[in-house]
PDB file of N, CA and C in Angstrom:
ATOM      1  N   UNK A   1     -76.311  -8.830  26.616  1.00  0.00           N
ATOM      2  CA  UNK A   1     -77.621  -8.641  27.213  1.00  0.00           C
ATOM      3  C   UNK A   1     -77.563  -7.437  28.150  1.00  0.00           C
ATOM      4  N   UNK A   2     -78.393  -6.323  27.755  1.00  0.00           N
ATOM      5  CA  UNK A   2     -78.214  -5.232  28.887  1.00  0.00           C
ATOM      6  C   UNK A   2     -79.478  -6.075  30.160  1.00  0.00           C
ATOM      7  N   UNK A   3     -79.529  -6.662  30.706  1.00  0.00           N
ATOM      8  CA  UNK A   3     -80.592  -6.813  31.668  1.00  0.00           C
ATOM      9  C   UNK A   3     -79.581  -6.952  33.040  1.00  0.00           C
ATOM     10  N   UNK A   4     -78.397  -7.509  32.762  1.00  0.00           N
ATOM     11  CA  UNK A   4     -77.278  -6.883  33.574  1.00  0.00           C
ATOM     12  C   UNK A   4     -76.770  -5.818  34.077  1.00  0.00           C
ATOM     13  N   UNK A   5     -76.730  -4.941  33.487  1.00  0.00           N
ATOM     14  CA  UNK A   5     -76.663  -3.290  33.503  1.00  0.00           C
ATOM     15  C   UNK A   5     -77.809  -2.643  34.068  1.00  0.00           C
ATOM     16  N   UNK A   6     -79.066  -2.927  33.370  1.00  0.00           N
ATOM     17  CA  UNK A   6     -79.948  -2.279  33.590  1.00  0.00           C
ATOM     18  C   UNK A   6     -81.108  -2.655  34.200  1.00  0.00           C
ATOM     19  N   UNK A   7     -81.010  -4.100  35.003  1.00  0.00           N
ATOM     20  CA  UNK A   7     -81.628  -4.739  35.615  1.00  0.00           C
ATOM     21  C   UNK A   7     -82.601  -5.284  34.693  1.00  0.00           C
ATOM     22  N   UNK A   8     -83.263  -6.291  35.324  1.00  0.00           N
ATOM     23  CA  UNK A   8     -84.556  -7.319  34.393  1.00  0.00           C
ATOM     24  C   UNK A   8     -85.635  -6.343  33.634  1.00  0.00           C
ATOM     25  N   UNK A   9     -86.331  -5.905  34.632  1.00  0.00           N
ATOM     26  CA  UNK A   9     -87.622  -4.942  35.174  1.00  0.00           C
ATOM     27  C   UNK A   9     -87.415  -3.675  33.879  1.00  0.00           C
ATOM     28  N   UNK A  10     -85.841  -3.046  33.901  1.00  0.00           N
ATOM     29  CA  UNK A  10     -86.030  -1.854  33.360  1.00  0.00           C
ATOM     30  C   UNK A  10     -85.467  -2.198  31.605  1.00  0.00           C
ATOM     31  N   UNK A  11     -84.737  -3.451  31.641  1.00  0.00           N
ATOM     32  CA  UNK A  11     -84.453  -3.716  30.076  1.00  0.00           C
ATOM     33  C   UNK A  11     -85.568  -4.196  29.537  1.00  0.00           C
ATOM     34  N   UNK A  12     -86.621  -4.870  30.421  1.00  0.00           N
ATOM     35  CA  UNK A  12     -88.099  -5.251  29.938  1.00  0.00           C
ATOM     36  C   UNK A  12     -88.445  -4.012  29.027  1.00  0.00           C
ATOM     37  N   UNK A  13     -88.504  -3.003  29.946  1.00  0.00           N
ATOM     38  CA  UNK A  13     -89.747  -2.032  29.582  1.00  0.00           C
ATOM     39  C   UNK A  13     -89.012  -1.272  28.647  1.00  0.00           C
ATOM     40  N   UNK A  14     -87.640  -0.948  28.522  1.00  0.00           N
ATOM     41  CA  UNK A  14     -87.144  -0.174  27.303  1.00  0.00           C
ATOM     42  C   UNK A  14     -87.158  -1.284  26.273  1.00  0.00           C
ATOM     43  N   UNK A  15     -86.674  -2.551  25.788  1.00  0.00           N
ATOM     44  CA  UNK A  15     -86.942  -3.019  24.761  1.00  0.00           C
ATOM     45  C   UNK A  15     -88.810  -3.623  24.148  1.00  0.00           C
ATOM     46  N   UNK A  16     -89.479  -2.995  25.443  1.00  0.00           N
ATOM     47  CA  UNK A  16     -90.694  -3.224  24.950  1.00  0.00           C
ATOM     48  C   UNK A  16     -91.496  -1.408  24.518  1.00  0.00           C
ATOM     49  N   UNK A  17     -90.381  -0.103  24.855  1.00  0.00           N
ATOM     50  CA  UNK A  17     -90.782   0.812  24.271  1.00  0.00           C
ATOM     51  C   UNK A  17     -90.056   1.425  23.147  1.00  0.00           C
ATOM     52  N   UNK A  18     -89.038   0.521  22.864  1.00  0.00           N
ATOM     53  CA  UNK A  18     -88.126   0.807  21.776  1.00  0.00           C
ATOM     54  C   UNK A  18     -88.521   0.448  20.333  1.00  0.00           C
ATOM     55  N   UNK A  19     -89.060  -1.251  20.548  1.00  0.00           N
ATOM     56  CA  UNK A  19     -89.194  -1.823  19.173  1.00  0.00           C
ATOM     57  C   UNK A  19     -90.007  -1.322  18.413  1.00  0.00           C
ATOM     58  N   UNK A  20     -91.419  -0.834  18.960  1.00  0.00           N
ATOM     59  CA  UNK A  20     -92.012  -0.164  17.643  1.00  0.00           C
ATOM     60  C   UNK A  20     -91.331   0.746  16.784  1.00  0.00           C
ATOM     61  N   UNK A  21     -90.795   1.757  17.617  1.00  0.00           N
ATOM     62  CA  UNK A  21     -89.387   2.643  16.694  1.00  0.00           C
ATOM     63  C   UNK A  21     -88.866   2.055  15.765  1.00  0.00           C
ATOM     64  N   UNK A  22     -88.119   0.603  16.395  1.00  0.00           N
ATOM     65  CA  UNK A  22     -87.212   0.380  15.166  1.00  0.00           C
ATOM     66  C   UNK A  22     -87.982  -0.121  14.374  1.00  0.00           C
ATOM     67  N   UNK A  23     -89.383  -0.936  14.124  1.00  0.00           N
ATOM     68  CA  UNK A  23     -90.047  -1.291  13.121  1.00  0.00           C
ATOM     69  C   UNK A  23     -90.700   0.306  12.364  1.00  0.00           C
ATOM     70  N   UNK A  24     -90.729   1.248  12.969  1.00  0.00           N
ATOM     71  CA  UNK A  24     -90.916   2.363  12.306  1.00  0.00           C
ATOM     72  C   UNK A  24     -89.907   2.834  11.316  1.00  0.00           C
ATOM     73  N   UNK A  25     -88.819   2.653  12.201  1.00  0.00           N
ATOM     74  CA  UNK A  25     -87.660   3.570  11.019  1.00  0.00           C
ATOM     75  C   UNK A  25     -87.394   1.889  10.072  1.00  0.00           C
ATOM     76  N   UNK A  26     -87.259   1.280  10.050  1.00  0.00           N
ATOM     77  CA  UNK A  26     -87.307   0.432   9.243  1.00  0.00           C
ATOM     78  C   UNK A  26     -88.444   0.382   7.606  1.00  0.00           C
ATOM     79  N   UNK A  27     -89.356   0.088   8.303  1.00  0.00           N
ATOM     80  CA  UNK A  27     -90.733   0.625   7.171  1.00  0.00           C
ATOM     81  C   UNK A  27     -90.564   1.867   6.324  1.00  0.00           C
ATOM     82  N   UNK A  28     -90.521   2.499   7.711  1.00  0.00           N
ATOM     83  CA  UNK A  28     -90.187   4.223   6.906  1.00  0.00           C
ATOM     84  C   UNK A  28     -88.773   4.392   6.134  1.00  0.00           C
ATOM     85  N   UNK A  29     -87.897   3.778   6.206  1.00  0.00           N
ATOM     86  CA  UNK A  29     -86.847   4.137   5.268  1.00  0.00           C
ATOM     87  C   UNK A  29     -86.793   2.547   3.998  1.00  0.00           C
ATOM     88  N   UNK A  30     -87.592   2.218   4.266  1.00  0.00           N
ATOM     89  CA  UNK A  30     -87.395   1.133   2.936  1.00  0.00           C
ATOM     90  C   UNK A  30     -88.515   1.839   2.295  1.00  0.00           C
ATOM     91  N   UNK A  31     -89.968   2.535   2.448  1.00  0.00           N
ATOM     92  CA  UNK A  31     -90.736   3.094   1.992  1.00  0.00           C
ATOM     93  C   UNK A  31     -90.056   4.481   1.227  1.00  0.00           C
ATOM     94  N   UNK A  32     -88.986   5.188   1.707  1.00  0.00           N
ATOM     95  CA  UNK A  32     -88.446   6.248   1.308  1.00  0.00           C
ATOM     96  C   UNK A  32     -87.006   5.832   0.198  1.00  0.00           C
ATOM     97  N   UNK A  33     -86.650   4.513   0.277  1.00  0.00           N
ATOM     98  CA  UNK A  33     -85.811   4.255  -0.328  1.00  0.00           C
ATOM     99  C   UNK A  33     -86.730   3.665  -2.201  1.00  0.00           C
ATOM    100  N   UNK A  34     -87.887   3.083  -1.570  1.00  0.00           N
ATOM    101  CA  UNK A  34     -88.714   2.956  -3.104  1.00  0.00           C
ATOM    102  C   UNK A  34     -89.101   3.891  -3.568  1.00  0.00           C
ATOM    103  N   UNK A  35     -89.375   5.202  -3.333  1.00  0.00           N
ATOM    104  CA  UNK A  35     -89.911   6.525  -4.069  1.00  0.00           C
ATOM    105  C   UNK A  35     -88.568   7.231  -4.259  1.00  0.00           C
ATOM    106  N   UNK A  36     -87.399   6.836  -4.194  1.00  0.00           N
ATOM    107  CA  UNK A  36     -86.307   7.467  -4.575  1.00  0.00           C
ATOM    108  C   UNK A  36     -85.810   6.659  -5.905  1.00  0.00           C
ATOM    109  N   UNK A  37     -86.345   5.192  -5.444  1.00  0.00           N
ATOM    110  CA  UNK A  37     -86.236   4.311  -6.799  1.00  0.00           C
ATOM    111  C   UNK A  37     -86.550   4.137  -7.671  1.00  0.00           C
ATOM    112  N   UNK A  38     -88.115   4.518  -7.488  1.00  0.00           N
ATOM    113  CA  UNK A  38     -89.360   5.204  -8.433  1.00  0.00           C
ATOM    114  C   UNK A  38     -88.933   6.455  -9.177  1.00  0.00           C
ATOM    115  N   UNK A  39     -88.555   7.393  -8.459  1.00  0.00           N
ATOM    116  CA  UNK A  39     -88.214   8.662  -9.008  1.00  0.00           C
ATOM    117  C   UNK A  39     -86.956   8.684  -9.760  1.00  0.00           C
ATOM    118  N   UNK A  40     -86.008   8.055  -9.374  1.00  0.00           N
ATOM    119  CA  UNK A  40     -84.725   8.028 -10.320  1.00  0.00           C
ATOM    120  C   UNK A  40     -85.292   7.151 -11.506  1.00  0.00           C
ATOM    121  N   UNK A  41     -85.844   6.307 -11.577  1.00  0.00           N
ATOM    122  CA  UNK A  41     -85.828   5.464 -13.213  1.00  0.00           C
ATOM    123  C   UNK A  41     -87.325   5.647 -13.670  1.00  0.00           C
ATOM    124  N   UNK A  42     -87.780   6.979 -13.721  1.00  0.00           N
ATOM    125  CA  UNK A  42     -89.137   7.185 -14.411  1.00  0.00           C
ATOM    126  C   UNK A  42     -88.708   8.272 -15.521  1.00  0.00           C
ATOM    127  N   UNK A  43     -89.409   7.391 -16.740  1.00  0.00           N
ATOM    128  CA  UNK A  43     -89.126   8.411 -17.730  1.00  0.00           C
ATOM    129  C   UNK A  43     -90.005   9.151 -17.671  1.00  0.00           C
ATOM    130  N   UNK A  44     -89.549  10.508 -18.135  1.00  0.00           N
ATOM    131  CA  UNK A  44     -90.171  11.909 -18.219  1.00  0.00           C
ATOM    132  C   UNK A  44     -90.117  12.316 -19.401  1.00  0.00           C
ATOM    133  N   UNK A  45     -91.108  13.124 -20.321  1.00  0.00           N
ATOM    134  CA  UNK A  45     -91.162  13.612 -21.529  1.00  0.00           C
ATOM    135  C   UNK A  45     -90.366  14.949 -21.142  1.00  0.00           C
ATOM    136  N   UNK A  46     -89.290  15.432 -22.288  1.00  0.00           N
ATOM    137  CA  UNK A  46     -89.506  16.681 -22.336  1.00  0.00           C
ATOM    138  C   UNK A  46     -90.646  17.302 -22.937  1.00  0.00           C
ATOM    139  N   UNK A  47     -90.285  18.940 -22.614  1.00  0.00           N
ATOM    140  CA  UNK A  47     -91.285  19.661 -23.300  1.00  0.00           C
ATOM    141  C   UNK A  47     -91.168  19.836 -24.520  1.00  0.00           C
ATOM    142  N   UNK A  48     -90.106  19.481 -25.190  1.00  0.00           N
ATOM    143  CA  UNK A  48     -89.793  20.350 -26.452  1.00  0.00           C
ATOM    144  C   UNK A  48     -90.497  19.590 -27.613  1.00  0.00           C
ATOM    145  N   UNK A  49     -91.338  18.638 -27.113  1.00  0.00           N
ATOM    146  CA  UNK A  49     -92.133  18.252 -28.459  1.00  0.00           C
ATOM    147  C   UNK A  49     -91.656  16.936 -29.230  1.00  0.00           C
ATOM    148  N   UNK A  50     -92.366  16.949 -30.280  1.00  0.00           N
ATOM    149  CA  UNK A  50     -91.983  15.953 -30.903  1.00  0.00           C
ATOM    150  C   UNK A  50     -92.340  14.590 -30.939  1.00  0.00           C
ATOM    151  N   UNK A  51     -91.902  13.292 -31.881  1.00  0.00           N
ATOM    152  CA  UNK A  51     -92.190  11.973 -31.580  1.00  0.00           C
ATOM    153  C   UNK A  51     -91.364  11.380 -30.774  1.00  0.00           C
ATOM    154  N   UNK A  52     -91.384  10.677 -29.634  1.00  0.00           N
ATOM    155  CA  UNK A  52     -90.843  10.139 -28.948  1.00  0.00           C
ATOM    156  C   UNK A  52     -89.715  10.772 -27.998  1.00  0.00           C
ATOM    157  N   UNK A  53     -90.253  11.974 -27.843  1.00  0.00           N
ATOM    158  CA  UNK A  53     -88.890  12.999 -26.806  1.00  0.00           C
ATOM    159  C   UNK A  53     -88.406  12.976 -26.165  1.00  0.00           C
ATOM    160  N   UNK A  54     -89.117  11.651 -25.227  1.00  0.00           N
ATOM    161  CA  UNK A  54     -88.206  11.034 -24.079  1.00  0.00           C
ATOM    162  C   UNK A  54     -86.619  10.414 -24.183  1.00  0.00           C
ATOM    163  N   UNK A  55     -86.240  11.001 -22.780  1.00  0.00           N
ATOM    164  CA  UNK A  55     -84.680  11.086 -23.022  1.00  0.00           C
ATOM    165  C   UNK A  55     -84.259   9.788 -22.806  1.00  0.00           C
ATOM    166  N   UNK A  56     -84.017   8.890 -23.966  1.00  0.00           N
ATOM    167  CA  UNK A  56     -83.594   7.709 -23.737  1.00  0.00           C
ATOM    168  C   UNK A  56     -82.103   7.085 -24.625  1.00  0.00           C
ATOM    169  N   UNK A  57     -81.214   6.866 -23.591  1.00  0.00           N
ATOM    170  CA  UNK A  57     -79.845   6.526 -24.821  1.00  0.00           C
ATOM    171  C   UNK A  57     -80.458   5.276 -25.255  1.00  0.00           C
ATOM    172  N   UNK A  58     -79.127   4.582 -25.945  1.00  0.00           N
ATOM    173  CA  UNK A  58     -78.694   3.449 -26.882  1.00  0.00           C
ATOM    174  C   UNK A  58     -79.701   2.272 -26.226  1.00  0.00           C
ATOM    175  N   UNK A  59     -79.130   2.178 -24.877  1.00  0.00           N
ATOM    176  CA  UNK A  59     -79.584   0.837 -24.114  1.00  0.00           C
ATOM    177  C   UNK A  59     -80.374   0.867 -23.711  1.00  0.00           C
ATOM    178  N   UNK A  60     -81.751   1.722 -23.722  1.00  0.00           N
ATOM    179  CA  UNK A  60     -82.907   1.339 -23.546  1.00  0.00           C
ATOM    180  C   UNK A  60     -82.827   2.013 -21.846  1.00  0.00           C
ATOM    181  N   UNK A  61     -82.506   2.696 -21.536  1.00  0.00           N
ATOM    182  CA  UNK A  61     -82.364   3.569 -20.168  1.00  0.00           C
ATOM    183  C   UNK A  61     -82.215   5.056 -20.388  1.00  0.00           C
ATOM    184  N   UNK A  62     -82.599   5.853 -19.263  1.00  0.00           N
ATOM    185  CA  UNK A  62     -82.204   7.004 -19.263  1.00  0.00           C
ATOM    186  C   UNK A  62     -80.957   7.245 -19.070  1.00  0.00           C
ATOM    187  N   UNK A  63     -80.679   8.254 -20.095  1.00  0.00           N
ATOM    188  CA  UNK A  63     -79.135   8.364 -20.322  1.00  0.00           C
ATOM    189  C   UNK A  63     -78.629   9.662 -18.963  1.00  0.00           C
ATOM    190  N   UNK A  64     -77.214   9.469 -18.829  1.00  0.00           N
ATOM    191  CA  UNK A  64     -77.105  10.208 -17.211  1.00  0.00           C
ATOM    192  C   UNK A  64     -77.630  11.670 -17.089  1.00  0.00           C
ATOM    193  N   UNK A  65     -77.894  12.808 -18.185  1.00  0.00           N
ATOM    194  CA  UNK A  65     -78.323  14.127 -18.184  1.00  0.00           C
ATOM    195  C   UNK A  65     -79.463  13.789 -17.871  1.00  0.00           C
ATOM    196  N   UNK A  66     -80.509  13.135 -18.261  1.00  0.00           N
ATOM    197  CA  UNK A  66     -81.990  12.962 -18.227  1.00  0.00           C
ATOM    198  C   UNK A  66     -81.964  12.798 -17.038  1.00  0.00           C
ATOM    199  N   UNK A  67     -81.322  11.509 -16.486  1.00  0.00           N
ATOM    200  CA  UNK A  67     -81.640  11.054 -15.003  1.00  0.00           C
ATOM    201  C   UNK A  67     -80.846  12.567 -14.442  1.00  0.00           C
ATOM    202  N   UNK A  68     -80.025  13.440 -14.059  1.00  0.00           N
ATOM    203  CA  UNK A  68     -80.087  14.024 -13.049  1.00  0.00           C
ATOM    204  C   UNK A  68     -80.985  15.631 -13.257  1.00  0.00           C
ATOM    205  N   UNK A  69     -81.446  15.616 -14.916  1.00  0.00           N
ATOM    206  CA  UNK A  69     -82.643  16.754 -15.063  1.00  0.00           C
ATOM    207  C   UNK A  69     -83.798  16.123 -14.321  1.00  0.00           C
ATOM    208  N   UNK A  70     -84.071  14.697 -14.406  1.00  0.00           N
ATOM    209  CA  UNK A  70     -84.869  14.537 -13.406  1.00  0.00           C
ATOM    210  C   UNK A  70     -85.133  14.051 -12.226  1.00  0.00           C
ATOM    211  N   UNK A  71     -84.220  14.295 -11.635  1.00  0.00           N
ATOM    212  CA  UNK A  71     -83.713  14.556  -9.878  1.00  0.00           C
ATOM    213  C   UNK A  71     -84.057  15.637  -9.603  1.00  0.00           C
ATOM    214  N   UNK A  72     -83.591  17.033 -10.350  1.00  0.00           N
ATOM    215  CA  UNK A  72     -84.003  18.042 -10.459  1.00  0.00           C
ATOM    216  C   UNK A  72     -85.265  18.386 -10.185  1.00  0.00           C
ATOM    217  N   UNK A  73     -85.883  18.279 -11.557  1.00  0.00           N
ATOM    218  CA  UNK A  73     -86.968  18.582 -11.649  1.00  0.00           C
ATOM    219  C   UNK A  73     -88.053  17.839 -10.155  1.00  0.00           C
TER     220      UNK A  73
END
């Protein structure tokens, strides 16, 4: 417990100007961790045409070139 250290009065008022922060970076990095999750497993057409051009191996996933052309991209 810092209220020892930092007395009653002043650990009050920093853990009552702190927490929104941490509910910020919290939100904000689970929000940034789903559009990285989104973005790594979305298939993408190439351009080069064709029936079904999307880069997909054997197992029904993007195979590892696709996924880091589209990191890239």
């Amino acid at each position: 417990d810092g209220s020892a250290f930092f007395g009653a009065q002043s650990w009050s008022f920093l853990i009552q100007a702190v927490s929104p922060l941490i509910v910020f970076y919290r939100f904000h990095s689970s929000v940034c961790l789903a559009e990285i999750w989104k973005h790594c497993y979305t298939f993408k057409e190439s351009h080069g045409g064709g029936h079904g051009s999307s880069q997909v191996n054997g197992h029904g996933g993007l195979s590892r070139s696709a996924s880091v052309r589209t990191m890239v991209n």
